[in-house]
C-alpha atoms as a PDB file:
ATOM      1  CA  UNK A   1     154.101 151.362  20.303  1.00  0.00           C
ATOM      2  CA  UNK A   2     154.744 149.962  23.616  1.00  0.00           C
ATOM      3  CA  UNK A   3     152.071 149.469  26.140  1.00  0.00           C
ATOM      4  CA  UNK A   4     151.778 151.072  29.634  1.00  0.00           C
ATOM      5  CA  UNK A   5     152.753 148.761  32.558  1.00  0.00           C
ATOM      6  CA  UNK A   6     150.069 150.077  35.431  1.00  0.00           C
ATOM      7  CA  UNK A   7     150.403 146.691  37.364  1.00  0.00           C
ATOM      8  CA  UNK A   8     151.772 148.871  40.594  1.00  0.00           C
ATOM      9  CA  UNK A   9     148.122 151.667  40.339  1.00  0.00           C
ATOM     10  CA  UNK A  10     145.736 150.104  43.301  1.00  0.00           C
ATOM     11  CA  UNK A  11     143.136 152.131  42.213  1.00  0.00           C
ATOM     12  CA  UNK A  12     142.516 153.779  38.508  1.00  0.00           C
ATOM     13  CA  UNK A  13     140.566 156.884  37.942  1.00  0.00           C
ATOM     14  CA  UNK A  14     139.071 155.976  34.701  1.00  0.00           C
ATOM     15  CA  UNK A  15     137.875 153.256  33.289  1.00  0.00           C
ATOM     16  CA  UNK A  16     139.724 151.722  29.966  1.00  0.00           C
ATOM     17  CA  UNK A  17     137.440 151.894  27.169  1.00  0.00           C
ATOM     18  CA  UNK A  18     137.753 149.643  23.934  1.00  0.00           C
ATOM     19  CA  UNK A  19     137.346 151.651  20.700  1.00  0.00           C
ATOM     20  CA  UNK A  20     137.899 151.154  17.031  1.00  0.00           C
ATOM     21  CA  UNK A  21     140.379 152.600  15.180  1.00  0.00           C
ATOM     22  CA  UNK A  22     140.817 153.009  11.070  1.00  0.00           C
ATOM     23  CA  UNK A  23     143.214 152.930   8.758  1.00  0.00           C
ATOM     24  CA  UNK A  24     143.892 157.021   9.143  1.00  0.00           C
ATOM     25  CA  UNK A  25     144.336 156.600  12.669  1.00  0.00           C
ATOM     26  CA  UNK A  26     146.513 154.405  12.851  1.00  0.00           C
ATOM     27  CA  UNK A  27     148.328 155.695  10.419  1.00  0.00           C
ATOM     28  CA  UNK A  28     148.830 159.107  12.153  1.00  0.00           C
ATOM     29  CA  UNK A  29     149.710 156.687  15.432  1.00  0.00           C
ATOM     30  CA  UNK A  30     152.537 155.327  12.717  1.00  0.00           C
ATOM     31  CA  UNK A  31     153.713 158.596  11.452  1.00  0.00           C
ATOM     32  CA  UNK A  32     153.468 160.850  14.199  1.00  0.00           C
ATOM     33  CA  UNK A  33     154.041 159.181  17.810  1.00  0.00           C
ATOM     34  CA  UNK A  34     157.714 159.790  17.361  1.00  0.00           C
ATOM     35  CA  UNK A  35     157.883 163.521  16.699  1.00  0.00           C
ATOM     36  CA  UNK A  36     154.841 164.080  19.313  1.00  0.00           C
ATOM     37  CA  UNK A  37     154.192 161.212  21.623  1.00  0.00           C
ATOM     38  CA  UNK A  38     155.194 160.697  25.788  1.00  0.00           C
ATOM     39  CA  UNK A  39     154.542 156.865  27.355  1.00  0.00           C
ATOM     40  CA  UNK A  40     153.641 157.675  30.212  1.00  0.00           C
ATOM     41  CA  UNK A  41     156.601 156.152  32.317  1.00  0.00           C
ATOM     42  CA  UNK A  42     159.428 157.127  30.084  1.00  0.00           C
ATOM     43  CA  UNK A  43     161.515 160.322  30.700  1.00  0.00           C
ATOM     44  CA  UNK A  44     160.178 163.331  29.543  1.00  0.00           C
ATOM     45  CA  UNK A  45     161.870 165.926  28.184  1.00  0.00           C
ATOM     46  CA  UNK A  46     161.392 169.722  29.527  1.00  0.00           C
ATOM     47  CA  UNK A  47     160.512 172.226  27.479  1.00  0.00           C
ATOM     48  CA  UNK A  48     161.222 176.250  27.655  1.00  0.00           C
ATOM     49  CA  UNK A  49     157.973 177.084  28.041  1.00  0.00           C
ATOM     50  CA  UNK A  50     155.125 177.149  31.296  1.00  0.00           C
ATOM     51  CA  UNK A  51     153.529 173.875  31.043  1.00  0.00           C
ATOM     52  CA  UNK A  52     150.072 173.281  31.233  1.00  0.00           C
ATOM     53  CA  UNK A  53     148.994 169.505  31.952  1.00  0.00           C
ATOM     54  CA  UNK A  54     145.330 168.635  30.407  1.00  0.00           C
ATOM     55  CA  UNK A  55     144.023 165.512  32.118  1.00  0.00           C
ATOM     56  CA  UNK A  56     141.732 163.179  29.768  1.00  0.00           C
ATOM     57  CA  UNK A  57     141.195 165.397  26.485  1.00  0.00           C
ATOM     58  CA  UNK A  58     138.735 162.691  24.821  1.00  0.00           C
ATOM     59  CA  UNK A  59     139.153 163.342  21.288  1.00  0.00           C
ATOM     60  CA  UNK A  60     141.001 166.345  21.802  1.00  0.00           C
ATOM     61  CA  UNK A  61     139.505 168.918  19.343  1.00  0.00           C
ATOM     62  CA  UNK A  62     139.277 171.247  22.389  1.00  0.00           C
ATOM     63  CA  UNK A  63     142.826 170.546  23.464  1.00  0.00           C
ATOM     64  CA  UNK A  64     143.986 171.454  20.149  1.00  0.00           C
ATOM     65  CA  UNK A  65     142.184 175.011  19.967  1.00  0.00           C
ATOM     66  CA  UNK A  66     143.332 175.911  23.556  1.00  0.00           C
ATOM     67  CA  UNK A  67     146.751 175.468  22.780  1.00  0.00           C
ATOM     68  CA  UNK A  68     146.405 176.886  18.745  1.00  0.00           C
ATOM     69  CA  UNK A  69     145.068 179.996  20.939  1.00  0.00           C
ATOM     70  CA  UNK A  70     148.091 179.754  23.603  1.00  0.00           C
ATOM     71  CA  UNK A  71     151.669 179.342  21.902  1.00  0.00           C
ATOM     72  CA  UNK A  72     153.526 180.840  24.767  1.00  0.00           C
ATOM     73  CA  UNK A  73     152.769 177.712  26.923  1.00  0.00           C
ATOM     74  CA  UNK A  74     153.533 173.872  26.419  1.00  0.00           C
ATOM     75  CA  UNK A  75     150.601 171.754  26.531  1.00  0.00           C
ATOM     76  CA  UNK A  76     151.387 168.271  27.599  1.00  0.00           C
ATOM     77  CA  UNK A  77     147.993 166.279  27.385  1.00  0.00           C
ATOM     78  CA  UNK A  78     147.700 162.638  28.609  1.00  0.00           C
ATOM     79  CA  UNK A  79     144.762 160.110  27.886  1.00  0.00           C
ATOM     80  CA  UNK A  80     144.474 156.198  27.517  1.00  0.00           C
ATOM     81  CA  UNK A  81     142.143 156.266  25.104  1.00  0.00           C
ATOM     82  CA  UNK A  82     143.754 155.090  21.792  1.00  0.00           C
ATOM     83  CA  UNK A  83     141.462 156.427  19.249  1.00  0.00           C
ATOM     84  CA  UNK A  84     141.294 160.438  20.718  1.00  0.00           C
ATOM     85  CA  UNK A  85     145.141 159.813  21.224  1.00  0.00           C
ATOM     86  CA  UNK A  86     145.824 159.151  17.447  1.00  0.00           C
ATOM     87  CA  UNK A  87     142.547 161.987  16.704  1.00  0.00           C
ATOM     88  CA  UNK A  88     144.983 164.928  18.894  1.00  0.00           C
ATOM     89  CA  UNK A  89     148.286 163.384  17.064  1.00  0.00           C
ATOM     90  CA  UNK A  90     146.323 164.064  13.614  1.00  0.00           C
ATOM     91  CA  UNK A  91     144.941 167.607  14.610  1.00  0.00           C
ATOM     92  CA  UNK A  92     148.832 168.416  16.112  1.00  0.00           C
ATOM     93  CA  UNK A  93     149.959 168.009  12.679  1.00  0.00           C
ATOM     94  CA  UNK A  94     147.083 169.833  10.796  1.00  0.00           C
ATOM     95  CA  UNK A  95     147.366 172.656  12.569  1.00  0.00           C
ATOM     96  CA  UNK A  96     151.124 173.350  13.094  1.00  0.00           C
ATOM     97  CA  UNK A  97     151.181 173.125  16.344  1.00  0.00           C
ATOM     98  CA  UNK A  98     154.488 172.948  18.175  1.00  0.00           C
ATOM     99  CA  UNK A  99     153.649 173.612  22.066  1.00  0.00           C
ATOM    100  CA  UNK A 100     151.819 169.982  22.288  1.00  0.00           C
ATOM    101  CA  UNK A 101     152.706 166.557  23.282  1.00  0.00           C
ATOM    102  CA  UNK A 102     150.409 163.658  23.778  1.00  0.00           C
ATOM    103  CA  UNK A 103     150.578 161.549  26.481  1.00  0.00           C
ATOM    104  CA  UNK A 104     149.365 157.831  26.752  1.00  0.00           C
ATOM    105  CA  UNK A 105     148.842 156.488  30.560  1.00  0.00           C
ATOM    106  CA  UNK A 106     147.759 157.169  34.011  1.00  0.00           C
ATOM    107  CA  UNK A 107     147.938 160.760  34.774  1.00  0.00           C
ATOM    108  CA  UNK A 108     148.543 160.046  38.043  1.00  0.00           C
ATOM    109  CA  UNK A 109     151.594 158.057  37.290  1.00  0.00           C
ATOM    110  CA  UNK A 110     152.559 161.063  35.188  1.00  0.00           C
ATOM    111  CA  UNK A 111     152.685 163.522  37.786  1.00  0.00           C
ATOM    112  CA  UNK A 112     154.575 161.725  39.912  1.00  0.00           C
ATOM    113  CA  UNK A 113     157.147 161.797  37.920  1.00  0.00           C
ATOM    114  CA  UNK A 114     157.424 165.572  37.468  1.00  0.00           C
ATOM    115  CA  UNK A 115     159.085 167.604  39.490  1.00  0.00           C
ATOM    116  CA  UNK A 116     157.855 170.178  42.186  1.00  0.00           C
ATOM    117  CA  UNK A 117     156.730 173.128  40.535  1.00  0.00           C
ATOM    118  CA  UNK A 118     156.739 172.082  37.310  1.00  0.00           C
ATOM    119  CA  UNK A 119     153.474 173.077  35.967  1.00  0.00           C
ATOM    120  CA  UNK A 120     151.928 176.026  35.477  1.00  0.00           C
ATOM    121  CA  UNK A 121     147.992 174.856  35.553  1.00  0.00           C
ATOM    122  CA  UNK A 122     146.535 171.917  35.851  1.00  0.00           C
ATOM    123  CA  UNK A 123     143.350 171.099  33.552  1.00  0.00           C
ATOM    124  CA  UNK A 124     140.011 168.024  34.255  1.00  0.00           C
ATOM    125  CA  UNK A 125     137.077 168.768  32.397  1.00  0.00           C
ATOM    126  CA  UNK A 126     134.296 166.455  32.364  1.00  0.00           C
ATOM    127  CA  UNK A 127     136.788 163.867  34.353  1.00  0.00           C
ATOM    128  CA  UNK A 128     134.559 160.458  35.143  1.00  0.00           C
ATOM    129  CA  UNK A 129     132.193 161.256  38.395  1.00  0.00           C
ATOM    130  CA  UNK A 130     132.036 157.665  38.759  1.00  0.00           C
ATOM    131  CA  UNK A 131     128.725 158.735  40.197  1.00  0.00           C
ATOM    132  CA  UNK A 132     127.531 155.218  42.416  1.00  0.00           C
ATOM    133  CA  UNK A 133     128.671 155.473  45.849  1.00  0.00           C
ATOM    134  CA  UNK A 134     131.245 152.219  46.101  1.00  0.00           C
ATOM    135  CA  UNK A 135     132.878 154.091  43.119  1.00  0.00           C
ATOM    136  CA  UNK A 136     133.599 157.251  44.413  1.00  0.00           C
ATOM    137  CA  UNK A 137     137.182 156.476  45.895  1.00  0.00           C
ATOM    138  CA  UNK A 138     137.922 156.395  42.014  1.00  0.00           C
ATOM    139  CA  UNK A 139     137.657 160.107  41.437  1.00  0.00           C
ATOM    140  CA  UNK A 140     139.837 161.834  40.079  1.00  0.00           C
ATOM    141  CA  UNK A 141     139.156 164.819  42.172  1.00  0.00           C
ATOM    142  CA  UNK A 142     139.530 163.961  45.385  1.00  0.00           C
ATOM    143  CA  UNK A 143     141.987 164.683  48.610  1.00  0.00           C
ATOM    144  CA  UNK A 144     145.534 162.580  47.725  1.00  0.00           C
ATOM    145  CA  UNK A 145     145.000 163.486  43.969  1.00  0.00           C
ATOM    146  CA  UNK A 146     144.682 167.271  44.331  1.00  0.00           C
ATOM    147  CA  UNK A 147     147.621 167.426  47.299  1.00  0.00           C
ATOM    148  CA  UNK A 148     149.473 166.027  44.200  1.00  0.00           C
ATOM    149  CA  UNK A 149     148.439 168.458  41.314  1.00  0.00           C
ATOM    150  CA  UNK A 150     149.179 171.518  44.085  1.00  0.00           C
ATOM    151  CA  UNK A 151     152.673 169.844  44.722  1.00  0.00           C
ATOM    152  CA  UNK A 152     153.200 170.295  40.763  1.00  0.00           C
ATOM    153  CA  UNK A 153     152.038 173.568  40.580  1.00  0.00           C
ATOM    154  CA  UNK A 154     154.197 176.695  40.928  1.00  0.00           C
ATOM    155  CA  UNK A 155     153.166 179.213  43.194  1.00  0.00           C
ATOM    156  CA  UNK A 156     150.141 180.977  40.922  1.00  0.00           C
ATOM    157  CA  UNK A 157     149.588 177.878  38.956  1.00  0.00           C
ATOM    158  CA  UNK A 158     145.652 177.231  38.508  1.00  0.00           C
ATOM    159  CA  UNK A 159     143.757 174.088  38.951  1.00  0.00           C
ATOM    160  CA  UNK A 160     140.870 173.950  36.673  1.00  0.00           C
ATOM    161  CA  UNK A 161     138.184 171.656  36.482  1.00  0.00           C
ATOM    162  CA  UNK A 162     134.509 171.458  35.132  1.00  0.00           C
ATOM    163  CA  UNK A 163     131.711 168.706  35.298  1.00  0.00           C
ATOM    164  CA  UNK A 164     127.980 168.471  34.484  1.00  0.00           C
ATOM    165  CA  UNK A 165     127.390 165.900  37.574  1.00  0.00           C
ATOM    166  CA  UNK A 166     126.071 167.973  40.577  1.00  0.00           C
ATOM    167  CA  UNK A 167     127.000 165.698  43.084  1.00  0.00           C
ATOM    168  CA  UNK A 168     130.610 165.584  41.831  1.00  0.00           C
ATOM    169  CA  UNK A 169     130.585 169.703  41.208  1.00  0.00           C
ATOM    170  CA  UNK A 170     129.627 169.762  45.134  1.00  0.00           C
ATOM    171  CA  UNK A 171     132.815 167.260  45.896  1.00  0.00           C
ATOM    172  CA  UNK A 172     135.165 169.177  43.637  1.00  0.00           C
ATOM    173  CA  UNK A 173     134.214 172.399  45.353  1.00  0.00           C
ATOM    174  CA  UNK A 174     134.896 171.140  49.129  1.00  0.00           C
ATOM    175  CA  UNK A 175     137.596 169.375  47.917  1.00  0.00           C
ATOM    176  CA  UNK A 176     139.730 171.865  46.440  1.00  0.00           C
ATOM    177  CA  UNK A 177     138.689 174.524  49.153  1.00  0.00           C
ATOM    178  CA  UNK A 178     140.279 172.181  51.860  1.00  0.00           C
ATOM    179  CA  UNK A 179     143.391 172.542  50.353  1.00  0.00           C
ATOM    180  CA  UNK A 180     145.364 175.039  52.232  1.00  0.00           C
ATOM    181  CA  UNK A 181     147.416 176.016  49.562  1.00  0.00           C
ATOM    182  CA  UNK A 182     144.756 176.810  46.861  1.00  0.00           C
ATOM    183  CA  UNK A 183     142.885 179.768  46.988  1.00  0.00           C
ATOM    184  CA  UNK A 184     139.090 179.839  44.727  1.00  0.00           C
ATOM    185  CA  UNK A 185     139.579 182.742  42.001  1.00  0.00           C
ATOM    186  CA  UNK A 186     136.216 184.327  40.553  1.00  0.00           C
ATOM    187  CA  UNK A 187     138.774 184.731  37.195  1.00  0.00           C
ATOM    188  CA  UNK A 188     136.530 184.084  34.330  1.00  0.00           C
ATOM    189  CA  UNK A 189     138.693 181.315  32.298  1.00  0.00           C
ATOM    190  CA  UNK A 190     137.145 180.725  28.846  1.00  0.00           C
ATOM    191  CA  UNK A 191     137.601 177.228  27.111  1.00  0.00           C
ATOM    192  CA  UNK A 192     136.314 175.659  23.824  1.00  0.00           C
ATOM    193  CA  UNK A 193     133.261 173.812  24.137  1.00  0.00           C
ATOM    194  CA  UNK A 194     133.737 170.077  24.540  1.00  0.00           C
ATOM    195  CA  UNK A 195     131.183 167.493  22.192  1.00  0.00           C
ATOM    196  CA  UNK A 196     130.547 166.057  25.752  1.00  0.00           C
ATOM    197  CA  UNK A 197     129.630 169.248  27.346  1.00  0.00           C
ATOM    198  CA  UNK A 198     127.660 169.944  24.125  1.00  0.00           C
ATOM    199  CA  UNK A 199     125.792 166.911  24.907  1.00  0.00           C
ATOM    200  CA  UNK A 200     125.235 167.667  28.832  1.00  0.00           C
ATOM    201  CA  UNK A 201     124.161 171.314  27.994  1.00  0.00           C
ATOM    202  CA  UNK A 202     121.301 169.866  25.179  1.00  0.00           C
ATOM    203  CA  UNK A 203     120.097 167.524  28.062  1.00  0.00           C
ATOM    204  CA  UNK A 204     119.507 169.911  30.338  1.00  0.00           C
ATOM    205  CA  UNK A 205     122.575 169.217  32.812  1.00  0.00           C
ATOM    206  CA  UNK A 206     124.093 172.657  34.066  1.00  0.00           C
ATOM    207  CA  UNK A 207     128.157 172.427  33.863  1.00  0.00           C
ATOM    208  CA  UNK A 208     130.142 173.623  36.915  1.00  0.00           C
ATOM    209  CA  UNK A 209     133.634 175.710  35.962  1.00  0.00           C
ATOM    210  CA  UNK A 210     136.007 175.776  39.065  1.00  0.00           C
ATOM    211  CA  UNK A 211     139.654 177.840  38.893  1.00  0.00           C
ATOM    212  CA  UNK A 212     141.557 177.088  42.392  1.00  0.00           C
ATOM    213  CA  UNK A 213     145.120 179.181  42.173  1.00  0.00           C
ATOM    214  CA  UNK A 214     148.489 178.278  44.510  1.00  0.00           C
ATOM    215  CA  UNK A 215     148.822 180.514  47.269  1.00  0.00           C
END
């Protein structure tokens, strides 16, 4: 597999973790990166269907249920984290599924490369808050980034995005209400329960669910 070139990104939104990875994982990497795997710089080819675009899907066990429970949209789900990449690839293939593609790279770098209305929703749960103050210009939700998922969007299109760090819930709020074109829905959207927000809820920490829709 080739690697990403991110040379050209001033500033990343996440933070590239080093993780093992066994025998089965790579071996789904091996076998299945072909039939359902994007590089993140390459052309990508369009599909029939609305696309939804899931930002940072850890090991993507609630990826895979979203889109098991969605067939009429495309779910094109990007990551940099090698082992969860080669976990969704594995859980693709168990379950049949035909409406996803895995992504490896800088989302960012991904959506500037689509074109203007291409997506129908646009999906960060439990993105980094990169909570220390010096950090916070590494958000993923912030001003410049959401500009960019609205520019994406078609007309309708949703933004959604959920977190467990108050501070950042606050941000994400004022951030997304700023933008002009994005309207705050009161839709209740449900989603599979992450492990992460598992872990958040056990601990106490109360998780924040925002939907923003294009005007």
């Amino acid at each position: 597999m080739t690697t990403v070139d991110d040379q050209h990104v001033p500033i990343r939104t996440f933070h590239p973790r080093r993780g093992r990875i066994g025998v089965q994982s790579r071996e789904a990497l091996a076998r299945l990166w072909d039939r359902h795997g994007h590089l993140v710089g390459e052309p990508l080819a369009a599909g029939g269907q609305p696309l939804v675009l899931e930002i940072g899907f850890g090991m993507g066990d609630a990826t895979a249920e979203m889109a098991a429970a969605d067939p009429g949209r495309d779910y094109l789900a990007v990551e940099i984290h090698t082992p969860g990449i080669a976990r969704l690839l594995a859980l693709v293939e168990e379950r049949g599924l035909t409406n996803v593609t895995v992504a490896r790279g800088d989302a960012l770098e991904l959506l500037r490369g689509l074109p203007g209305g291409a997506l129908d929703a646009v999906h960060a749960f439990f993105p980094d808050p990169w909570p220390k103050a010096r950090h916070h210009k590494r958000r993923l939700v912030q001003p410049d980034h959401v500009a960019l998922f609205v520019d994406k969007l078609r007309r309708g299109g949703t933004i959604r995005v959920a977190t467990d760090h108050q501070g950042y819930a606050h941000a994400m709020r004022w951030t997304l209400a700023a933008e002009e074109r994005l309207r705050a829905s009161e839709e209740t959207m449900p989603r599979p329960m992450t492990k992460f927000e598992r872990r958040a809820r056990d601990a106490g920490r109360p998780v924040t669910d925002l939907v923003f829709v294009k005007r």
